[in-house]
N, C-alpha and C. Protein backbone atom coordinates (compact mmCIF):
# COMPACT_ATOMS: atom_id res chain seq x y z
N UNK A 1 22.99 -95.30 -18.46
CA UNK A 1 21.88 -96.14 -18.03
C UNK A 1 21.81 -96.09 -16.50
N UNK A 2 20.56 -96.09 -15.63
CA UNK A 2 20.28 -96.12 -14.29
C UNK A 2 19.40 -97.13 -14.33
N UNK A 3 19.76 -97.99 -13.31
CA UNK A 3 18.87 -98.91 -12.73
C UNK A 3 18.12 -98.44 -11.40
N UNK A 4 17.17 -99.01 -11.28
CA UNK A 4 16.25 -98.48 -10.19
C UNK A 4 17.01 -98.66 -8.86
N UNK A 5 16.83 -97.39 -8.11
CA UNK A 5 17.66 -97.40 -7.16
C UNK A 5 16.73 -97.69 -5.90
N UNK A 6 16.79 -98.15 -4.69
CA UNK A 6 16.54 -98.31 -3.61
C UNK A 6 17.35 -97.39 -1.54
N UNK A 7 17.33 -96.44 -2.80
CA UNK A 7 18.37 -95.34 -1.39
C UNK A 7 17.74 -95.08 -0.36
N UNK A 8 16.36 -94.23 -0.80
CA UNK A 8 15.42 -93.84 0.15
C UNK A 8 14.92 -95.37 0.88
N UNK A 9 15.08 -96.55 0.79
CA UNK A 9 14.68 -97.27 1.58
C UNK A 9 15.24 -97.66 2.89
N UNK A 10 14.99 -96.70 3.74
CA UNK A 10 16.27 -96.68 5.00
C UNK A 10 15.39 -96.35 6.12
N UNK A 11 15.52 -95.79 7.16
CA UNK A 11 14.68 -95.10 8.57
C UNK A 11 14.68 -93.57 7.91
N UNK A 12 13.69 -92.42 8.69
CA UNK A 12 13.72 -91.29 7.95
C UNK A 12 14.58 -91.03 8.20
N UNK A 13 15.39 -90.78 9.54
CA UNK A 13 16.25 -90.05 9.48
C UNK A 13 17.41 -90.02 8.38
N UNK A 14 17.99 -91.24 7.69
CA UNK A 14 18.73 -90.88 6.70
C UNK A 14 17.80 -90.88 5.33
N UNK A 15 16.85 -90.74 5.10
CA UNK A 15 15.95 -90.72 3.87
C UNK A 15 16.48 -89.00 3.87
N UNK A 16 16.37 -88.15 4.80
CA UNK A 16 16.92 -86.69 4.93
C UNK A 16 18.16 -86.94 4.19
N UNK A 17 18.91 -87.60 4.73
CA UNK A 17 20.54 -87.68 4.28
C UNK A 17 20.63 -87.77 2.83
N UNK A 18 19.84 -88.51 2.39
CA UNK A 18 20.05 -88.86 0.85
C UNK A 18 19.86 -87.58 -0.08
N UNK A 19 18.72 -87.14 0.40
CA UNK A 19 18.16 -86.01 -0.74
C UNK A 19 18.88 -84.65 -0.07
N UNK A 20 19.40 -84.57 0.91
CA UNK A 20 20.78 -83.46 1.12
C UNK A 20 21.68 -83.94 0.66
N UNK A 21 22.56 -84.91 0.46
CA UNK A 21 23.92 -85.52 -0.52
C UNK A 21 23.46 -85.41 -1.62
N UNK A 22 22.19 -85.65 -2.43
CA UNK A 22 22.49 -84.99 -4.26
C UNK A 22 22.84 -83.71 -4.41
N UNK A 23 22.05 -83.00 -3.68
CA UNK A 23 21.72 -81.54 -3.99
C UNK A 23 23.41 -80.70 -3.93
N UNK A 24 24.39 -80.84 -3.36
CA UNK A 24 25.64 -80.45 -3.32
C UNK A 24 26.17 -80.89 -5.16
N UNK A 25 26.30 -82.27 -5.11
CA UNK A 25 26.39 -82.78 -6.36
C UNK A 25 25.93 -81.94 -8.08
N UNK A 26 24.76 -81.94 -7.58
CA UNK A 26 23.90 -81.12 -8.67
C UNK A 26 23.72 -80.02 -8.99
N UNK A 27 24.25 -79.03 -7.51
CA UNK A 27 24.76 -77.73 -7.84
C UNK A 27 26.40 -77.55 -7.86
N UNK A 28 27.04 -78.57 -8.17
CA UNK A 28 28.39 -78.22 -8.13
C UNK A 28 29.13 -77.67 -9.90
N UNK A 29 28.20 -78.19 -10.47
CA UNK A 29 28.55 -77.56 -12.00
C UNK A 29 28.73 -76.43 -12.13
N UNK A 30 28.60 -75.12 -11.03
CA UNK A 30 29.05 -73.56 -10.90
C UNK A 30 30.22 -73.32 -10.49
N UNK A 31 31.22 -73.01 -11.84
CA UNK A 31 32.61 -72.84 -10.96
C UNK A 31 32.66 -71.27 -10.65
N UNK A 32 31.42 -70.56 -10.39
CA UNK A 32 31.40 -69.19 -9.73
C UNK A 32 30.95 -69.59 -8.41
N UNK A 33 30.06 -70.90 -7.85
CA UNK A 33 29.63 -70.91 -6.83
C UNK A 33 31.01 -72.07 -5.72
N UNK A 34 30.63 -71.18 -4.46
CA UNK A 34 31.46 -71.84 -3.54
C UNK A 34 30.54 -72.38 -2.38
N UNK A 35 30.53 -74.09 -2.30
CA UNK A 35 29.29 -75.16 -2.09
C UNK A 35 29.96 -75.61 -0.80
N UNK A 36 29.18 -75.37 0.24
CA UNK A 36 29.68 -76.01 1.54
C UNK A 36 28.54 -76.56 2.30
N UNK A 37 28.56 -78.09 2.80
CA UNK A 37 27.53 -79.03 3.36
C UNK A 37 27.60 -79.41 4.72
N UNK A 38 26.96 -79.21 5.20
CA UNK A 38 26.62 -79.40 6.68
C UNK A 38 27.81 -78.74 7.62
N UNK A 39 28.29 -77.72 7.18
CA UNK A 39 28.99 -76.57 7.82
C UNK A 39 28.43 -75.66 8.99
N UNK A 40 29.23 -75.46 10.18
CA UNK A 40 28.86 -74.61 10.99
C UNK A 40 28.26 -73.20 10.65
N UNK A 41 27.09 -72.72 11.30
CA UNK A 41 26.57 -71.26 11.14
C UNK A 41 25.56 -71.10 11.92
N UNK A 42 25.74 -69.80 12.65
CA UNK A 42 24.86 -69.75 14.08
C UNK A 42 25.00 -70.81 14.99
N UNK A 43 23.61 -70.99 15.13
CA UNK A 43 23.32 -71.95 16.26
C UNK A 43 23.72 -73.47 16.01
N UNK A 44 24.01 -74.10 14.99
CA UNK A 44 23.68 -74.94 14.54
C UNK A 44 24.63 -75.40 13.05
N UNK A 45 24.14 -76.88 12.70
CA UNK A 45 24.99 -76.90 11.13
C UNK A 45 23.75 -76.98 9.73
N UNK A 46 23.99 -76.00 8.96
CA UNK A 46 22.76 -75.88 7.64
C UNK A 46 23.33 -77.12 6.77
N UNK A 47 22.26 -76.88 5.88
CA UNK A 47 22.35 -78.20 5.67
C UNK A 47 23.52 -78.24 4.31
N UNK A 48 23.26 -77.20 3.86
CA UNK A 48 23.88 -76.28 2.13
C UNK A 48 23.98 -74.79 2.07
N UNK A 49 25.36 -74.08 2.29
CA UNK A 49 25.47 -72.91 1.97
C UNK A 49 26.60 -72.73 0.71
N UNK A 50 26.18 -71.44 -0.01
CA UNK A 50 26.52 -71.43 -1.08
C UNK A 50 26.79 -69.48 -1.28
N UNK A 51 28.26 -69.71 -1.55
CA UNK A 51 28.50 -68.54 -1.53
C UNK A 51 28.79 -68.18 -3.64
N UNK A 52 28.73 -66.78 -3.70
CA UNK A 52 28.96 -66.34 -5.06
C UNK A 52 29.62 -64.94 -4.67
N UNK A 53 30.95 -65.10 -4.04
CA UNK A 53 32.23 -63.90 -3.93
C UNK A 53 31.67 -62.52 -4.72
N UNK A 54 31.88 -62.73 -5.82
CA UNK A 54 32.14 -61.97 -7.03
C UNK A 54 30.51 -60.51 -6.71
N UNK A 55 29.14 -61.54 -6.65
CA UNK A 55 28.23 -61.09 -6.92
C UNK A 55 27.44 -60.66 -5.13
N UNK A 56 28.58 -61.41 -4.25
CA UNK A 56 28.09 -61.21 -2.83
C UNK A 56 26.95 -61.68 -2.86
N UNK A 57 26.23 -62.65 -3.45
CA UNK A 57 25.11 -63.68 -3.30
C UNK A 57 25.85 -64.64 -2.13
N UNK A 58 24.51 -64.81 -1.38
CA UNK A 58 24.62 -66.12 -0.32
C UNK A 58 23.35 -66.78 -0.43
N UNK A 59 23.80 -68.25 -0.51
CA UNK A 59 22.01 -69.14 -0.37
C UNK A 59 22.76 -70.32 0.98
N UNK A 60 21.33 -70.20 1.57
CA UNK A 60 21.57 -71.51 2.48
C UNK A 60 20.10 -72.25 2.06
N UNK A 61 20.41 -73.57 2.43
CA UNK A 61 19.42 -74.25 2.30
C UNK A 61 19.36 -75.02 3.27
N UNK A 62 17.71 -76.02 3.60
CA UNK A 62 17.72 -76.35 4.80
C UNK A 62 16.46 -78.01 3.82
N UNK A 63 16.72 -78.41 4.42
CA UNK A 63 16.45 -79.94 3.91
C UNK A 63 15.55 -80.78 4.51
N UNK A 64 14.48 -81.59 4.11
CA UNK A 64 13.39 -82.15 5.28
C UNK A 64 12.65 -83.36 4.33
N UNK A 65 12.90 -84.21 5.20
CA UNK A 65 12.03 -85.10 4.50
C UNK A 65 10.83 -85.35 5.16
N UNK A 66 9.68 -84.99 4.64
CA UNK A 66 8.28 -84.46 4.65
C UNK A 66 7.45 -85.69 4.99
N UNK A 67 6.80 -85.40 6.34
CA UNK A 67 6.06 -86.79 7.46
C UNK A 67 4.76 -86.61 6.46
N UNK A 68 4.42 -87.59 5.79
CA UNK A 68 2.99 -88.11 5.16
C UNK A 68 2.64 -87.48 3.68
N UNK A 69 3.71 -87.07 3.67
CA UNK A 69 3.76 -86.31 2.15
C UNK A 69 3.01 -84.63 2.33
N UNK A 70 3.35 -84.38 3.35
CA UNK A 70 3.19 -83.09 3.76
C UNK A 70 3.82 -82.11 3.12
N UNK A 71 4.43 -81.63 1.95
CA UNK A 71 5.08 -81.20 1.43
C UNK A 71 5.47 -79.97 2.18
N UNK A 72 4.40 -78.90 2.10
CA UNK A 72 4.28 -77.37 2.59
C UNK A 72 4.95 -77.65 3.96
N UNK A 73 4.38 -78.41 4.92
CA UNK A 73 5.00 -78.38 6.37
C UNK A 73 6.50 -78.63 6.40
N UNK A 74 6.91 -79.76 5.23
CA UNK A 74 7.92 -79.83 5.61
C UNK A 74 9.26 -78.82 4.83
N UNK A 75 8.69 -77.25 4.02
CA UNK A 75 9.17 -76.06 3.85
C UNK A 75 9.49 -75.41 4.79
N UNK A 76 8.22 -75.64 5.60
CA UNK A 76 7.68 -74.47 6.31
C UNK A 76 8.82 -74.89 7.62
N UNK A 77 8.79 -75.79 8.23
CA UNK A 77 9.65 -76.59 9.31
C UNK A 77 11.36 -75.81 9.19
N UNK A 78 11.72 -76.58 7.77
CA UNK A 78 13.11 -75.88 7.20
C UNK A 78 13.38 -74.55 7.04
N UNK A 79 12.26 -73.47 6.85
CA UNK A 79 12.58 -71.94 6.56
C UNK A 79 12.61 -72.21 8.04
N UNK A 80 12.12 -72.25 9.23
CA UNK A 80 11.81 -71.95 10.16
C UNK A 80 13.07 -72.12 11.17
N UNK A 81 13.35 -73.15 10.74
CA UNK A 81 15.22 -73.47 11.14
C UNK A 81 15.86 -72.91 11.28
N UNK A 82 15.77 -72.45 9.45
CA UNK A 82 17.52 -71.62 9.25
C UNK A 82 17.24 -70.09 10.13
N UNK A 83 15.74 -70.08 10.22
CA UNK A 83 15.69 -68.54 10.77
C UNK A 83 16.36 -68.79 12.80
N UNK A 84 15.21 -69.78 13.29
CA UNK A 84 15.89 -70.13 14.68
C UNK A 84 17.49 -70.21 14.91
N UNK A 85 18.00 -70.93 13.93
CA UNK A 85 19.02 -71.31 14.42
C UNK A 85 20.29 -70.54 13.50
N UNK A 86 19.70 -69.21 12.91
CA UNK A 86 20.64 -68.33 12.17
C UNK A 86 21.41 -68.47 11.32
N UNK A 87 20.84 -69.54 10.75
CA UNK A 87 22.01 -70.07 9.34
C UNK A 87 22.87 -69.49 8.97
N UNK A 88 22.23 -68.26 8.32
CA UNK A 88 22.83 -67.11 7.39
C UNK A 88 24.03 -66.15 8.09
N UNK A 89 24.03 -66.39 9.40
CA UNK A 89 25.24 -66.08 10.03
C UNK A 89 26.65 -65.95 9.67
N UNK A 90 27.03 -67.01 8.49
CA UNK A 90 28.38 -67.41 8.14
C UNK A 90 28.39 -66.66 7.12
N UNK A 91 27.22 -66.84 6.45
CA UNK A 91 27.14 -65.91 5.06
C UNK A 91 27.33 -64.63 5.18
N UNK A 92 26.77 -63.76 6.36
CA UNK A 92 26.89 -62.36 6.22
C UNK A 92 28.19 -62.09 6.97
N UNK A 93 29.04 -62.56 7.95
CA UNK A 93 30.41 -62.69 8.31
C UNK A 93 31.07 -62.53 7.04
N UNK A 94 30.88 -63.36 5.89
CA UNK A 94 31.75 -63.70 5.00
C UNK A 94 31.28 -62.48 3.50
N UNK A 95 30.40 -61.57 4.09
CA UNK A 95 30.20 -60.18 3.02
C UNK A 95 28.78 -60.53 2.22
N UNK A 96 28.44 -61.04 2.46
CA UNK A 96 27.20 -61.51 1.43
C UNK A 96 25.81 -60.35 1.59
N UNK A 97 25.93 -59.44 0.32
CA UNK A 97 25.28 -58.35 0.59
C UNK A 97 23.30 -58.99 0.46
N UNK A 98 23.60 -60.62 -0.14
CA UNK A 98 22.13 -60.49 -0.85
C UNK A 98 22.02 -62.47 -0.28
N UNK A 99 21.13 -62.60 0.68
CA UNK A 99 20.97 -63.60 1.06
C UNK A 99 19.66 -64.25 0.94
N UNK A 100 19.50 -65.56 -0.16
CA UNK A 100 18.49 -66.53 -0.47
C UNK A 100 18.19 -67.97 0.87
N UNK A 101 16.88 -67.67 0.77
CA UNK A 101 16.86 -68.93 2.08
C UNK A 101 16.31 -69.94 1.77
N UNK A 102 16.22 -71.04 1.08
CA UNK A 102 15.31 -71.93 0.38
C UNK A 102 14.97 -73.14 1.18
N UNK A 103 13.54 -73.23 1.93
CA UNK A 103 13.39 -74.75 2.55
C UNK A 103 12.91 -75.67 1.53
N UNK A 104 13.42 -77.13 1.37
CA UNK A 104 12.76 -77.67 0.65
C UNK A 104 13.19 -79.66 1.40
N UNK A 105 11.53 -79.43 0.84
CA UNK A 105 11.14 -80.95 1.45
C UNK A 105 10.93 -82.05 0.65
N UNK A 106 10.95 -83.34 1.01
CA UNK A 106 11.62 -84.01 0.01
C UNK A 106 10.37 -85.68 0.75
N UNK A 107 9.35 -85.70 -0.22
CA UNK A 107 9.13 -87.29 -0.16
C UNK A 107 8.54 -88.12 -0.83
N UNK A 108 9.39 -89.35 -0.96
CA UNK A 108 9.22 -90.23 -1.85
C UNK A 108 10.06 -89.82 -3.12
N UNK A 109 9.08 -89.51 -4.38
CA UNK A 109 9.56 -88.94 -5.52
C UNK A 109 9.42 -87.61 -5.63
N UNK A 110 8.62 -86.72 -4.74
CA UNK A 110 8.11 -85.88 -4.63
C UNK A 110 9.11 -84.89 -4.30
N UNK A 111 8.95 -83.35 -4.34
CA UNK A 111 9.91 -82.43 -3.92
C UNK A 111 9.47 -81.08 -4.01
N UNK A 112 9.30 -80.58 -3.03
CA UNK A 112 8.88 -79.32 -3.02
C UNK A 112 10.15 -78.25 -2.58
N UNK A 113 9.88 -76.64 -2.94
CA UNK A 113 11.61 -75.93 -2.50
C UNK A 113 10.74 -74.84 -2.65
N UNK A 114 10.38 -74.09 -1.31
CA UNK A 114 10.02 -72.58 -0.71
C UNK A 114 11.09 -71.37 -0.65
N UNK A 115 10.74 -70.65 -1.22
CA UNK A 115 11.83 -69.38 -0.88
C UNK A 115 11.04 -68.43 0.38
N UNK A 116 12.26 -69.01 1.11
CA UNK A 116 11.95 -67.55 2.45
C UNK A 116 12.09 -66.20 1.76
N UNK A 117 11.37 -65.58 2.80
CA UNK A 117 11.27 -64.15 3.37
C UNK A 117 12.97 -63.34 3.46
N UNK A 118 13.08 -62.30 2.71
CA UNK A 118 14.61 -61.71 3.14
C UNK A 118 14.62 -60.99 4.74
C-alpha cells in the first residue's frame, strides 16, 4: 500500500533531487548493470552512469526538472550537459565500446526521457 506522497513539494532545486534518487533505485534490479550516482566525469558530476562490463555498454543520464512543464526543453538542456561537460568521459576510460546518453525531464507527474545523438 502507498499513501500519497508529498516529496516533490520542496524548492526546484531539490524537486531535481527527488526524481534523480528513484531512478538509481529502479534500475538497480540488473545484477549485470554497474549503477553509479552523481559520480565524477569530465567536467563535472552526471547525474547516473551505468556501466554493463560484459557487453561494454555505457549509459549516462542527466536529470532536469522541467520550468513550466516544458518537457522537450528540459531534455534538450540535459543532452546538452552531458555533451558540455563530457559525461561520458568515465565511461570510455573505463572501455565502453557503445555509449547511450539519455536526457530526461521530470514535472510534476509528468516525465519525459530523450535519447541523444552517438
Amino acid at each position: 500500500m502507498f499513501t500519497q506522497s508529498r516529496d516533490t513539494n520542496v524548492q526546484k532545486p531539490k524537486k531535481e533531487n527527488f526524481y534523480h534518487g528513484i531512478l538509481p533505485g529502479l534500475l538497480s534490479h540488473r545484477e549485470d548493470w554497474w549503477i553509479r550516482s552523481s559520480v565524477e566525469s569530465g567536467e563535472g558530476y552526471s547525474d547516473i552512469l551505468i556501466e554493463n562490463e560484459e557487453r561494454e555498454i555505457g549509459i549516462v543520464m542527466e536529470v532536469k526538472y522541467a520550468k513550466g512543464d516544458d518537457l522537450d526543453a528540459g531534455c534538450e538542456t540535459a543532452l546538452a550537459q552531458i555533451e558540455e561537460k563530457d559525461y561520458v568521459l568515465l565511461l570510455r576510460e573505463d572501455g565502453m565500446k557503445t555509449i547511450h546518453k539519455f536526457g530526461i525531464a521530470c514535472f510534476r507527474k509528468h516525465c519525459k526521457v530523450e535519447l541523444g545523438k552517438e
